[in-house]
PDB file of N, CA and C in Angstrom:
ATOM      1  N   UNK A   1     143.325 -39.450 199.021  1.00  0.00           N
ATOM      2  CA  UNK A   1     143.832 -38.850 197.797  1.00  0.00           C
ATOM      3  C   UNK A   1     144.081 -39.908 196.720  1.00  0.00           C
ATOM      4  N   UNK A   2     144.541 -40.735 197.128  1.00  0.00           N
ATOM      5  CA  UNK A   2     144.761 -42.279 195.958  1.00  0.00           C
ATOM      6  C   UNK A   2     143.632 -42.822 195.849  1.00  0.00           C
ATOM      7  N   UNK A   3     142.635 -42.457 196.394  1.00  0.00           N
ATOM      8  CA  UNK A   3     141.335 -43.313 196.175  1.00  0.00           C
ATOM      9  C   UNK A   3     140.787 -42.576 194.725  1.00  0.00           C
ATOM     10  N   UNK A   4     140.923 -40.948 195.099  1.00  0.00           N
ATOM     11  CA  UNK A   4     140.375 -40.082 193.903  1.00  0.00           C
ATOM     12  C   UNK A   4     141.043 -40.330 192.722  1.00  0.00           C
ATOM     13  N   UNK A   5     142.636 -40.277 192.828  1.00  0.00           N
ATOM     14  CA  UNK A   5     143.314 -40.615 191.399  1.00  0.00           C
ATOM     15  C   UNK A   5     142.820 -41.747 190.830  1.00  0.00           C
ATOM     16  N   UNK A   6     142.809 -43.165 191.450  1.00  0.00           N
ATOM     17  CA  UNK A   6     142.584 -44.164 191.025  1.00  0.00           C
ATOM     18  C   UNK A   6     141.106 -44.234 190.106  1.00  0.00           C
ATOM     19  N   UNK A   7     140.015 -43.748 190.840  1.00  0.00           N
ATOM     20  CA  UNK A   7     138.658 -43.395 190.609  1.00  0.00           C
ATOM     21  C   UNK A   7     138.546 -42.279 189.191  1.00  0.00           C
ATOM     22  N   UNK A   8     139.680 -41.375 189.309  1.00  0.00           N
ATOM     23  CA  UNK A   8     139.959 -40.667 187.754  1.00  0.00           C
ATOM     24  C   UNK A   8     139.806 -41.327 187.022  1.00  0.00           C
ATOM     25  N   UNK A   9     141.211 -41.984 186.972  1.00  0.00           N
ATOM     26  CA  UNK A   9     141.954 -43.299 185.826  1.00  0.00           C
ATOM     27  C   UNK A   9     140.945 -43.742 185.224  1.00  0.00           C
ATOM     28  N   UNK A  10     140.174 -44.411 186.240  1.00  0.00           N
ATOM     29  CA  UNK A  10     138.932 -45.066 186.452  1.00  0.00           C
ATOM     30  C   UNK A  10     138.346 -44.551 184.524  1.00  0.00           C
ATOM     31  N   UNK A  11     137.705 -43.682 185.519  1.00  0.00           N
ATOM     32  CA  UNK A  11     136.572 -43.030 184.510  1.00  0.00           C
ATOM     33  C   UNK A  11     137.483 -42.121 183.244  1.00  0.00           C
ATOM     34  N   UNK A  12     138.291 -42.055 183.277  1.00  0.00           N
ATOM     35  CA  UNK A  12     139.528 -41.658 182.137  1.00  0.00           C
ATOM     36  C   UNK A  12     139.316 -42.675 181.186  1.00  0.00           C
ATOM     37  N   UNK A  13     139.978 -43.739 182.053  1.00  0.00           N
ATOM     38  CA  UNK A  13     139.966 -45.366 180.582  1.00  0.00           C
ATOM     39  C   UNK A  13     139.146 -45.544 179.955  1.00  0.00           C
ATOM     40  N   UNK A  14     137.511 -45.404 180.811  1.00  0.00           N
ATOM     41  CA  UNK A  14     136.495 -46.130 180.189  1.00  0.00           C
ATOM     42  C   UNK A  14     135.741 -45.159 179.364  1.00  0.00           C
ATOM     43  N   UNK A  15     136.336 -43.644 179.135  1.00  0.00           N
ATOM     44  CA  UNK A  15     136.020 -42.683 178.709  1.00  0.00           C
ATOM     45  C   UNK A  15     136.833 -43.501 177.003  1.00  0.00           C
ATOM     46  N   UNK A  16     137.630 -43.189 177.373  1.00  0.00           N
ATOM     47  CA  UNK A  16     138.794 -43.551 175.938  1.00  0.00           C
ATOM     48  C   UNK A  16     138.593 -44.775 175.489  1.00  0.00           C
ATOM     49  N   UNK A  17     138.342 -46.089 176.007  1.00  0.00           N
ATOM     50  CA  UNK A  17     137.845 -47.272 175.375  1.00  0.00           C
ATOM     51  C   UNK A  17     136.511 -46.992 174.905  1.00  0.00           C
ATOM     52  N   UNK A  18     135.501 -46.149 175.550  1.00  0.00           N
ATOM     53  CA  UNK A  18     134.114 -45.828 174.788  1.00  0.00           C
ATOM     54  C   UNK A  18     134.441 -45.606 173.203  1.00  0.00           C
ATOM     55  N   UNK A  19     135.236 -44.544 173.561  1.00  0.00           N
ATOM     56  CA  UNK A  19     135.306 -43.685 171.919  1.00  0.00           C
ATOM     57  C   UNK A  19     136.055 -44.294 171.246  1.00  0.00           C
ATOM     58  N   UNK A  20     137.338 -45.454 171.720  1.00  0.00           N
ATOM     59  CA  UNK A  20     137.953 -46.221 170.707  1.00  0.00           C
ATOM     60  C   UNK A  20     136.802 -47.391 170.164  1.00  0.00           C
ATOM     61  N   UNK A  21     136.245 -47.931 170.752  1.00  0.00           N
ATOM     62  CA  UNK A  21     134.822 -48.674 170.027  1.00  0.00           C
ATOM     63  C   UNK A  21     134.107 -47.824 169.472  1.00  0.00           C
ATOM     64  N   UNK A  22     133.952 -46.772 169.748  1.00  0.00           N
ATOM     65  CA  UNK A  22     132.605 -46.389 168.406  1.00  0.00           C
ATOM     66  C   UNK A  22     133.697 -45.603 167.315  1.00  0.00           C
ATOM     67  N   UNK A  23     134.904 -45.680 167.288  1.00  0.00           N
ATOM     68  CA  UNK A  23     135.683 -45.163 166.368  1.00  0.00           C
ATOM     69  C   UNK A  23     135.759 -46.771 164.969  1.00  0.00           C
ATOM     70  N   UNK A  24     136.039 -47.791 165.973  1.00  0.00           N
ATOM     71  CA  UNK A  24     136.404 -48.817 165.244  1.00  0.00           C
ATOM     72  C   UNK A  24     135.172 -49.499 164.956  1.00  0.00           C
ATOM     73  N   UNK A  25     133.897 -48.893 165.233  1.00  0.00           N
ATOM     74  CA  UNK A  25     132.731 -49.839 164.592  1.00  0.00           C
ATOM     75  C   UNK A  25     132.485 -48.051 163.280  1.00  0.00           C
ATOM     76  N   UNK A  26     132.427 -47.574 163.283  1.00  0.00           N
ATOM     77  CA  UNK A  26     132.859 -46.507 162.330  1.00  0.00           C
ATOM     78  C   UNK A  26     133.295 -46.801 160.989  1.00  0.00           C
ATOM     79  N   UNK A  27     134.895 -47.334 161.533  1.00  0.00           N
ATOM     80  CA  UNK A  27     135.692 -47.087 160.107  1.00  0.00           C
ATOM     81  C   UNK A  27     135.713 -48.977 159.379  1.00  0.00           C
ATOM     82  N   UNK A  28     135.800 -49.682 160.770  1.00  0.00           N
ATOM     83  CA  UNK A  28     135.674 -50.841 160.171  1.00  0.00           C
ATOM     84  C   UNK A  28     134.443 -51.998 160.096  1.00  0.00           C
ATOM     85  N   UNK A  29     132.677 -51.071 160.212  1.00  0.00           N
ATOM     86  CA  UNK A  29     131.510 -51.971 159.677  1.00  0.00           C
ATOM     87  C   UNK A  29     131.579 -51.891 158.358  1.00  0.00           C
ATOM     88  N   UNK A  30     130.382 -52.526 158.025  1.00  0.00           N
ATOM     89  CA  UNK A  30     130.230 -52.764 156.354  1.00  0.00           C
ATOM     90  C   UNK A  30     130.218 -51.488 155.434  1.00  0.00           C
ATOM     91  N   UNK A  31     130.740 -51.591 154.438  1.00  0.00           N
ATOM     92  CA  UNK A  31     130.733 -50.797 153.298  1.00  0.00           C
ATOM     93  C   UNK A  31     129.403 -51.051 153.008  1.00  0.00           C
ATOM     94  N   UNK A  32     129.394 -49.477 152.964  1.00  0.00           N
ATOM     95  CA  UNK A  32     127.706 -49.017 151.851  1.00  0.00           C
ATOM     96  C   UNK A  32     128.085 -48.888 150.488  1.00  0.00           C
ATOM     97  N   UNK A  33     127.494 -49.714 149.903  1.00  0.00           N
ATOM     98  CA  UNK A  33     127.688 -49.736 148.452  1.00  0.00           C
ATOM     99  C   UNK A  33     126.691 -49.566 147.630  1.00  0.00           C
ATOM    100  N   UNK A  34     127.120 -49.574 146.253  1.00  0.00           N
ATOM    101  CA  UNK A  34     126.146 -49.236 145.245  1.00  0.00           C
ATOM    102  C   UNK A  34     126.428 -50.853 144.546  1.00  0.00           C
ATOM    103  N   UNK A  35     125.036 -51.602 144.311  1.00  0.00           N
ATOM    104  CA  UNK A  35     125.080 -53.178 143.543  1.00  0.00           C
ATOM    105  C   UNK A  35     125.965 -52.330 142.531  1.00  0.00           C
ATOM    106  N   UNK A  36     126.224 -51.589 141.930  1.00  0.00           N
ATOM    107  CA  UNK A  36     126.813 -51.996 140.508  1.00  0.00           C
ATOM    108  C   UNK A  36     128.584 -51.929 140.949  1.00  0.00           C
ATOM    109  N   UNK A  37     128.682 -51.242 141.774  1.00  0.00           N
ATOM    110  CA  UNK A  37     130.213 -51.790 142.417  1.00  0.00           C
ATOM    111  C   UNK A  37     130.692 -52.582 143.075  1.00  0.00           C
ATOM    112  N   UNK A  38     130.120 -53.963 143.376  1.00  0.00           N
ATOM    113  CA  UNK A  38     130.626 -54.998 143.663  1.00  0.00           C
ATOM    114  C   UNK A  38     131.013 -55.509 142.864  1.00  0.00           C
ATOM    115  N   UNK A  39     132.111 -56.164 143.461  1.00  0.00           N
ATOM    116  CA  UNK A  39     133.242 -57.224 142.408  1.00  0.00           C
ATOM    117  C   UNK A  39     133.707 -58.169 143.201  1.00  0.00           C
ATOM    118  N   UNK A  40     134.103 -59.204 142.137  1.00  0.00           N
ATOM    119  CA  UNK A  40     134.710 -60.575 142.688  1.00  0.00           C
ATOM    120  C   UNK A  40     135.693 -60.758 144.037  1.00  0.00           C
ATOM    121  N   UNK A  41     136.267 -59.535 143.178  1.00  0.00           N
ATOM    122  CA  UNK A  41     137.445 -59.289 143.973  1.00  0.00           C
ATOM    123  C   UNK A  41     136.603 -59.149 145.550  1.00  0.00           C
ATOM    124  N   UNK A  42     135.750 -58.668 145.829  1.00  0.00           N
ATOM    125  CA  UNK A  42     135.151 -57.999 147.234  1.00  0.00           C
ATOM    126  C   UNK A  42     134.690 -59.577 148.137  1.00  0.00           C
ATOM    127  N   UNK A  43     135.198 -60.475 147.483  1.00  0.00           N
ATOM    128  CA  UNK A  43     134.743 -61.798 148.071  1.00  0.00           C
ATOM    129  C   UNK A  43     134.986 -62.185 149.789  1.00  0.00           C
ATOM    130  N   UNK A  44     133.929 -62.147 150.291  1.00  0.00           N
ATOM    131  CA  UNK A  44     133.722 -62.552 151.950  1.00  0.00           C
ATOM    132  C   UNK A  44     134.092 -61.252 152.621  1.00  0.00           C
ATOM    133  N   UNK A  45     133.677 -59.783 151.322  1.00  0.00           N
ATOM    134  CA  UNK A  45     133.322 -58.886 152.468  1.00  0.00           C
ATOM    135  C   UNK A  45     131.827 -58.443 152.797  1.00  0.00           C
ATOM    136  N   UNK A  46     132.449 -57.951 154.317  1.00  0.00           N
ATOM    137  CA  UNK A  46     130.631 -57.353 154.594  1.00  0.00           C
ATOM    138  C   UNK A  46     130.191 -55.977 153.924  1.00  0.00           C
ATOM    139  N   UNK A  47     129.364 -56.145 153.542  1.00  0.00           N
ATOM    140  CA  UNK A  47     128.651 -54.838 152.465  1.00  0.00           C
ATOM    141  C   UNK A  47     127.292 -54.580 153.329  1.00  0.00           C
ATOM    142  N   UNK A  48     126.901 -53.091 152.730  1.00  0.00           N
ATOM    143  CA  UNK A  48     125.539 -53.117 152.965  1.00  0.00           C
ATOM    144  C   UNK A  48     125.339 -52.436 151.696  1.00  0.00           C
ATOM    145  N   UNK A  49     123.868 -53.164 150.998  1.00  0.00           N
ATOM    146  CA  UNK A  49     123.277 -52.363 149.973  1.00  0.00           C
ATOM    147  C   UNK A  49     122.008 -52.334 149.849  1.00  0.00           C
ATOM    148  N   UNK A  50     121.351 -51.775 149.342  1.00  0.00           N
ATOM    149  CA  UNK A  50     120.136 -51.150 149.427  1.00  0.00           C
ATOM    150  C   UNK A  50     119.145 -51.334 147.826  1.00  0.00           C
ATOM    151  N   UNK A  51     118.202 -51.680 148.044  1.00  0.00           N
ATOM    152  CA  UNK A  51     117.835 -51.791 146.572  1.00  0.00           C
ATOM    153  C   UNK A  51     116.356 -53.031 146.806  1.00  0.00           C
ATOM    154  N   UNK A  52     115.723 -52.816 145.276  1.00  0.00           N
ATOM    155  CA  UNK A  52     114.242 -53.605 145.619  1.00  0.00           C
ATOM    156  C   UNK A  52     114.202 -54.898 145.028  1.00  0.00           C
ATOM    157  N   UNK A  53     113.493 -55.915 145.770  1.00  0.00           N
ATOM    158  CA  UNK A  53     113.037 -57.354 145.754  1.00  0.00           C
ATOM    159  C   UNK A  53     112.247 -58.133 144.654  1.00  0.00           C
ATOM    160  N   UNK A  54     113.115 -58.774 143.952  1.00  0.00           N
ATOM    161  CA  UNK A  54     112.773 -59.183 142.807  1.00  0.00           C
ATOM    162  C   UNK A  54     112.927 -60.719 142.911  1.00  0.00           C
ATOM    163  N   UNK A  55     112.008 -61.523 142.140  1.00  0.00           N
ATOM    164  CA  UNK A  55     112.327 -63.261 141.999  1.00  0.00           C
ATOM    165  C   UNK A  55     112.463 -63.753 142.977  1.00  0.00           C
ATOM    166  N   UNK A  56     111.673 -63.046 143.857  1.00  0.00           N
ATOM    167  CA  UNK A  56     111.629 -63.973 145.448  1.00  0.00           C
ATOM    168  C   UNK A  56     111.305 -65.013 145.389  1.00  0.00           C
ATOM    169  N   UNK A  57     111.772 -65.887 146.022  1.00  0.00           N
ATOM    170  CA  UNK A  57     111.861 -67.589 146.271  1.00  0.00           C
ATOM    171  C   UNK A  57     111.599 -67.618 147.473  1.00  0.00           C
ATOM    172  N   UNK A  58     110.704 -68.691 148.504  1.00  0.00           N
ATOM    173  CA  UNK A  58     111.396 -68.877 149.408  1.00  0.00           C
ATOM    174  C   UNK A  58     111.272 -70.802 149.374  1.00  0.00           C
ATOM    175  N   UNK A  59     111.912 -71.689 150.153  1.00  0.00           N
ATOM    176  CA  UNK A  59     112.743 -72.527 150.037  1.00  0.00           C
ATOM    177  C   UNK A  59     112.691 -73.406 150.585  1.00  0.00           C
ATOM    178  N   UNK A  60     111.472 -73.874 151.983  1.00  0.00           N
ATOM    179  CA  UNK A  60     112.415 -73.992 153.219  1.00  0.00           C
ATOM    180  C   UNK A  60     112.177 -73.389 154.192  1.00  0.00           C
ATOM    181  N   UNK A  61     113.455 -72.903 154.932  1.00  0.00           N
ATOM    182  CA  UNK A  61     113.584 -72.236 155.800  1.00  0.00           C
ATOM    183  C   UNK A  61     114.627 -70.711 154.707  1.00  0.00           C
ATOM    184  N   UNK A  62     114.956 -71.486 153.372  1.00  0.00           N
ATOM    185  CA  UNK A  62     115.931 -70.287 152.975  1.00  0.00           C
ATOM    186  C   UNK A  62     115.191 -69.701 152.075  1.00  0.00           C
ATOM    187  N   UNK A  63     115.347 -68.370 152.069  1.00  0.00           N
ATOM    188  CA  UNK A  63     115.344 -67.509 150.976  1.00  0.00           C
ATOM    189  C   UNK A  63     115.849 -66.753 149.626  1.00  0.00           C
ATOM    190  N   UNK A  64     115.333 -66.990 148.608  1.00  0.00           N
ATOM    191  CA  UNK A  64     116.285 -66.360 147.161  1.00  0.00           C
ATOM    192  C   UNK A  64     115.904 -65.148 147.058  1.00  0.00           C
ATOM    193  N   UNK A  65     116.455 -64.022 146.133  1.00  0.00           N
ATOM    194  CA  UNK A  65     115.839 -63.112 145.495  1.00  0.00           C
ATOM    195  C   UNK A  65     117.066 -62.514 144.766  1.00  0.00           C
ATOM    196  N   UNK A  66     116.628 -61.411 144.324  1.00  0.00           N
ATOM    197  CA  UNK A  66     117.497 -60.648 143.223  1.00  0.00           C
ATOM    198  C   UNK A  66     117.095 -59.211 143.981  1.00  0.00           C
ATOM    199  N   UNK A  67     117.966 -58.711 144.070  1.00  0.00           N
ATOM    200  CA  UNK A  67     117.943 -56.952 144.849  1.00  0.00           C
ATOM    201  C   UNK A  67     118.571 -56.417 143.800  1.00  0.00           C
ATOM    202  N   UNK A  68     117.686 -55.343 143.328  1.00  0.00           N
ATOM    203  CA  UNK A  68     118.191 -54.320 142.074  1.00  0.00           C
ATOM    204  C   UNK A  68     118.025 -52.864 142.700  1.00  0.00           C
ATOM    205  N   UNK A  69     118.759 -52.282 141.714  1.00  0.00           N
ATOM    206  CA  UNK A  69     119.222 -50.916 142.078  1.00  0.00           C
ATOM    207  C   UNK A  69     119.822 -50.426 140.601  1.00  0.00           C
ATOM    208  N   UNK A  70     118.854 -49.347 140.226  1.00  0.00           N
ATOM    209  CA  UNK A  70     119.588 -48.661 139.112  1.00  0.00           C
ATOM    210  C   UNK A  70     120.213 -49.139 138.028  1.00  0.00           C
ATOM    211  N   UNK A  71     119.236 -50.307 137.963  1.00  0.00           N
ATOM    212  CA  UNK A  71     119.304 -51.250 136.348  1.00  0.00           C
ATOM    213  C   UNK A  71     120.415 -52.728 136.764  1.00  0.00           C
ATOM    214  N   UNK A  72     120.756 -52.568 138.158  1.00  0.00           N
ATOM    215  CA  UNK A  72     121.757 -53.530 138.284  1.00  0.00           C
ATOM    216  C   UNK A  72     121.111 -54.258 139.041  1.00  0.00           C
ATOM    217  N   UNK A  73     121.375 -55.814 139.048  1.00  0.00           N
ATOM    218  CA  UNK A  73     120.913 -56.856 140.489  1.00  0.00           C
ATOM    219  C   UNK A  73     121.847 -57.687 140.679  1.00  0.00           C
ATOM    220  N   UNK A  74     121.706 -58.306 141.953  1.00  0.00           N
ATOM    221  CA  UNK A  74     122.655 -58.874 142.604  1.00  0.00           C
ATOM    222  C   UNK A  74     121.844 -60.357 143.386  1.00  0.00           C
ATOM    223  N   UNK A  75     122.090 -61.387 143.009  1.00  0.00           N
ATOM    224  CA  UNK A  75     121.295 -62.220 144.223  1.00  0.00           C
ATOM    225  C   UNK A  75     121.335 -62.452 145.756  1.00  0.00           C
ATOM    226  N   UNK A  76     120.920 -62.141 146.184  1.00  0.00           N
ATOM    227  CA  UNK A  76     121.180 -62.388 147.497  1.00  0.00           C
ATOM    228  C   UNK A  76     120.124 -64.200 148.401  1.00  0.00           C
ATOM    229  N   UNK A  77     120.834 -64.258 149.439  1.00  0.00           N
ATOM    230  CA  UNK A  77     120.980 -65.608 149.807  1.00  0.00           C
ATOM    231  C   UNK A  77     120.749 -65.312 151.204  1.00  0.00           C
ATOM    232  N   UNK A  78     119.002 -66.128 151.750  1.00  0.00           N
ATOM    233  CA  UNK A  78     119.109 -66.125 153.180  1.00  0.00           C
ATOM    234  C   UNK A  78     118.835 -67.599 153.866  1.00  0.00           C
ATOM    235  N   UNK A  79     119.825 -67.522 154.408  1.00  0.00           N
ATOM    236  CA  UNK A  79     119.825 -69.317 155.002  1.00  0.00           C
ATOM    237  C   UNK A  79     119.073 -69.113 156.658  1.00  0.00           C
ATOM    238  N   UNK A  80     118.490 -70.181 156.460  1.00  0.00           N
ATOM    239  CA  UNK A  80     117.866 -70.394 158.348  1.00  0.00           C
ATOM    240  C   UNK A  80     116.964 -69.290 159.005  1.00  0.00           C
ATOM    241  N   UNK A  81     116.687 -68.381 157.763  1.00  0.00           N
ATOM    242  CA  UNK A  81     116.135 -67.086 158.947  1.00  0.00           C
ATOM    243  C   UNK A  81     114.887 -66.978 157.748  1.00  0.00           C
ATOM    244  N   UNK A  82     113.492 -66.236 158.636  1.00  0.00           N
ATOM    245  CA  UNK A  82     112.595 -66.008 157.806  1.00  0.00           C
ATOM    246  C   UNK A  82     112.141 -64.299 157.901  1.00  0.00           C
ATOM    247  N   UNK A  83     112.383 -63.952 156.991  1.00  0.00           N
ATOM    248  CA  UNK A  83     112.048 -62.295 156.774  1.00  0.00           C
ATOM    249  C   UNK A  83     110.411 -62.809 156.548  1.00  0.00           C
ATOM    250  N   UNK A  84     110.192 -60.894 156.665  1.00  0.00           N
ATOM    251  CA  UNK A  84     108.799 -61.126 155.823  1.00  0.00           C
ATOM    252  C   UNK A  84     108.992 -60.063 155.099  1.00  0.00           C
ATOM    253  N   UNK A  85     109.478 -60.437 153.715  1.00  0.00           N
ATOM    254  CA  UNK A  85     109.972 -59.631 152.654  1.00  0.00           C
ATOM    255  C   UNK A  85     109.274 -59.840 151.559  1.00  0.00           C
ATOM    256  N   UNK A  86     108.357 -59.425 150.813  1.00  0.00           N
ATOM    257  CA  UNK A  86     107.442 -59.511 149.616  1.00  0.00           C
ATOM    258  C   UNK A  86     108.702 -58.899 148.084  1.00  0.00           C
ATOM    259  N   UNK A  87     108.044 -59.057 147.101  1.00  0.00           N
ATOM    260  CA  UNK A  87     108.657 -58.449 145.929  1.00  0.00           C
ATOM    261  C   UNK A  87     108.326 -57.151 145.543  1.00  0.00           C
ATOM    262  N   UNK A  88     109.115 -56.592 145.117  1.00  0.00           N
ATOM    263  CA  UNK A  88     108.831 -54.856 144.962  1.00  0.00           C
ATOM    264  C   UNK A  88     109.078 -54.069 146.214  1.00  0.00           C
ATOM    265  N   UNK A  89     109.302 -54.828 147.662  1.00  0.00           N
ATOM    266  CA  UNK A  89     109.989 -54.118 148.837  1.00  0.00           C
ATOM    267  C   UNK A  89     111.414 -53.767 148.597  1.00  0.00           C
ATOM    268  N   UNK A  90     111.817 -52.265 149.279  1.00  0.00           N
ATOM    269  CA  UNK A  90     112.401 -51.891 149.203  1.00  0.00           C
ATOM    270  C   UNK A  90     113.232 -52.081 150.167  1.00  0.00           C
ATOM    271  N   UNK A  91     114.538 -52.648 150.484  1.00  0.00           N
ATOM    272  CA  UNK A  91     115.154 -53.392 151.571  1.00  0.00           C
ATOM    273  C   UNK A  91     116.569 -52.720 151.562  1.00  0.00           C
ATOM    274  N   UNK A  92     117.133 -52.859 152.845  1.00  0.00           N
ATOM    275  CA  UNK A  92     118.712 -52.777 152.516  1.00  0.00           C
ATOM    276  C   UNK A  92     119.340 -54.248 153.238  1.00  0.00           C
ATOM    277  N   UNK A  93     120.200 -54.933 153.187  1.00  0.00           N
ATOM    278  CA  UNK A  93     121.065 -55.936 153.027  1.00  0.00           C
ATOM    279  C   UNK A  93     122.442 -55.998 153.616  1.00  0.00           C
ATOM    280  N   UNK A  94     122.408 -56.706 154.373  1.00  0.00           N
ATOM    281  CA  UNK A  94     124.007 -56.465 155.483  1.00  0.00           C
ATOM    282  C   UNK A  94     124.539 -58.142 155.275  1.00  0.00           C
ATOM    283  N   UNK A  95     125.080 -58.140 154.207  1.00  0.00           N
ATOM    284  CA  UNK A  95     125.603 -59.536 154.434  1.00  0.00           C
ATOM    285  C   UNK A  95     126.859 -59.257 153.511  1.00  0.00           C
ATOM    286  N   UNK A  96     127.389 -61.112 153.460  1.00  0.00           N
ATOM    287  CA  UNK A  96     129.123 -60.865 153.241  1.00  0.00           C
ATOM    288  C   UNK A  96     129.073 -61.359 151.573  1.00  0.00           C
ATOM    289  N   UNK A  97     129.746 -60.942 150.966  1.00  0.00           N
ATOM    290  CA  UNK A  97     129.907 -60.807 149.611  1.00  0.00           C
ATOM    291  C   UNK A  97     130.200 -62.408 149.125  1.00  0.00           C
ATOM    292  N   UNK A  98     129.934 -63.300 147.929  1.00  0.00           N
ATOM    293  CA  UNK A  98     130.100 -64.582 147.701  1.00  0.00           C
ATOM    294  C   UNK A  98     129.854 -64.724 146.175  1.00  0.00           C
ATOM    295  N   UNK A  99     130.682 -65.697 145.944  1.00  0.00           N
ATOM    296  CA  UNK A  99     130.880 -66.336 144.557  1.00  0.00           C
ATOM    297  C   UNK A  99     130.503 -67.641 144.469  1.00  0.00           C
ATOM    298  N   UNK A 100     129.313 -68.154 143.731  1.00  0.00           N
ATOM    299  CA  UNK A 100     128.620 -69.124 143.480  1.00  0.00           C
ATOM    300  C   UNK A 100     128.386 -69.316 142.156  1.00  0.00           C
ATOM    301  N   UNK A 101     129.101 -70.700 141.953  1.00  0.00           N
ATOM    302  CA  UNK A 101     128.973 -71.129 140.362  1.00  0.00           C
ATOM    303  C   UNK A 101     129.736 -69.936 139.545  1.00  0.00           C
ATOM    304  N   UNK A 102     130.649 -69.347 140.095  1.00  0.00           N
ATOM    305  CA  UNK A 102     131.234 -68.232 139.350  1.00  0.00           C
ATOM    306  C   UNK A 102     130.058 -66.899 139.322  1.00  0.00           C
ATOM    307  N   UNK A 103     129.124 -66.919 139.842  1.00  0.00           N
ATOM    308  CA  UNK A 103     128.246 -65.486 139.920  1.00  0.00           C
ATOM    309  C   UNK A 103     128.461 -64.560 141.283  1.00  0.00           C
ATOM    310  N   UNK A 104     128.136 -63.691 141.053  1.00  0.00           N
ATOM    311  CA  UNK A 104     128.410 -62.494 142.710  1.00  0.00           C
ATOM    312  C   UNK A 104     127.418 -63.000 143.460  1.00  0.00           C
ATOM    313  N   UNK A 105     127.338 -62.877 144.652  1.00  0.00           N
ATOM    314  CA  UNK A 105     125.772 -63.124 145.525  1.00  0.00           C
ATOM    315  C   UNK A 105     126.183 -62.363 146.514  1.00  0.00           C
ATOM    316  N   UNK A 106     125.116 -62.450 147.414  1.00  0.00           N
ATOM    317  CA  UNK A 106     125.262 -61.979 148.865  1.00  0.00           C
ATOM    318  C   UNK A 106     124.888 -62.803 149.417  1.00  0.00           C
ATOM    319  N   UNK A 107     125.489 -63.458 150.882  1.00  0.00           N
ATOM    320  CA  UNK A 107     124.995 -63.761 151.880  1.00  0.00           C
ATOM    321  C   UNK A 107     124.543 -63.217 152.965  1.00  0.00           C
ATOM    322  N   UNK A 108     123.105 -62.975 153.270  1.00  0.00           N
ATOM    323  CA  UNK A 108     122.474 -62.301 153.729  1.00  0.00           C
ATOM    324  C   UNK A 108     122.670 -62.630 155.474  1.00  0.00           C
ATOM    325  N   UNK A 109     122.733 -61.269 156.325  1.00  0.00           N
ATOM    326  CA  UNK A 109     123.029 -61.401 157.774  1.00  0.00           C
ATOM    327  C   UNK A 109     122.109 -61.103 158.639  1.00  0.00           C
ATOM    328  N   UNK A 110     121.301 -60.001 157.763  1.00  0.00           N
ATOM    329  CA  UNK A 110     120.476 -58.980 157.954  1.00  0.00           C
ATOM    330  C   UNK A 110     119.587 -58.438 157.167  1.00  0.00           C
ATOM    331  N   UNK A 111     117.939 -58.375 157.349  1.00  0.00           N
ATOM    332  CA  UNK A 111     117.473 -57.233 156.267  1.00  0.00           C
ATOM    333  C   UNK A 111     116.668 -56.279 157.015  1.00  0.00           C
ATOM    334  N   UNK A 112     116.878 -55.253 156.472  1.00  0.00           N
ATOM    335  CA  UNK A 112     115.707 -53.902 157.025  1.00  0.00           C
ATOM    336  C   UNK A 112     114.931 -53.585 156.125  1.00  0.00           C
ATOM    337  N   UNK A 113     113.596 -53.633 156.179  1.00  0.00           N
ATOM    338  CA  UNK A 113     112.578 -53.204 155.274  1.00  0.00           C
ATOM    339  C   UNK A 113     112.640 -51.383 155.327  1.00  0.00           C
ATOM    340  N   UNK A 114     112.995 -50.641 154.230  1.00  0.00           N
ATOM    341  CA  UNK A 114     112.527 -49.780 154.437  1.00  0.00           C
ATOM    342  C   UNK A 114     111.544 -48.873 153.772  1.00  0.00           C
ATOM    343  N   UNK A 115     110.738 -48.117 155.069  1.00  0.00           N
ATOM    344  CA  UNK A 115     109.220 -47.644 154.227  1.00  0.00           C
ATOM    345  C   UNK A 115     109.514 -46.369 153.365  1.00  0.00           C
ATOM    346  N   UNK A 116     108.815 -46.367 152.141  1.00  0.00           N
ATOM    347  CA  UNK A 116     108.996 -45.240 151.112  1.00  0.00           C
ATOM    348  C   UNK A 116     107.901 -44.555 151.051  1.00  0.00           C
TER     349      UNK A 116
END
């Protein structure tokens, strides 16, 4: 009989720690945003935004560009990693928000090409 309770518990806890992780990757991953609502203020948070590839650079091993969206752009910044991201792709962007030389940027974590 204590073998079964225990064996409950068991599968009780790991029931309730499941759903407390996908509760807390939920409320606390990156904000989906729109480029024209980022602000200074949002400095070294994680965002995700979405928008197309402009003034691509690449560097190196790093990458420049400008991601626009609805008349707005934002630069974004990829260190050490190589996409294969052309200009005029339509991408979304998972990186942490940054102030350089006093301008907004992104530091890039992540990109997903997506097809239109």
């Amino acid at each position: 009989m204590e073998k079964r309770i225990v064996t409950s518990l068991c599968i009780i806890t790991i029931v309730v720690g499941l759903l407390s992780l996908f509760l807390v990757s939920e409320f606390y991953g990156p904000a989906k945003l729109e480029i024209s609502s980022i602000t200074k203020s949002m400095n070294n948070r994680l965002v995700l935004v979405q928008g197309i590839v402009t003034n691509l650079r690449i560097s190196g091993e790093n990458t420049f560009f400008v991601l626009e969206r609805n008349n707005t752009g934002i630069k974004v910044v990829i260190f050490n990693k190589n996409y294969n991201i052309e200009n005029n792709q339509n991408i979304i962007v998972k990186g942490r928000v940054s102030i350089y030389k006093n301008q907004l940027e992104i530091i890039a974590n992540d990109i997903i090409v997506k097809n239109i």
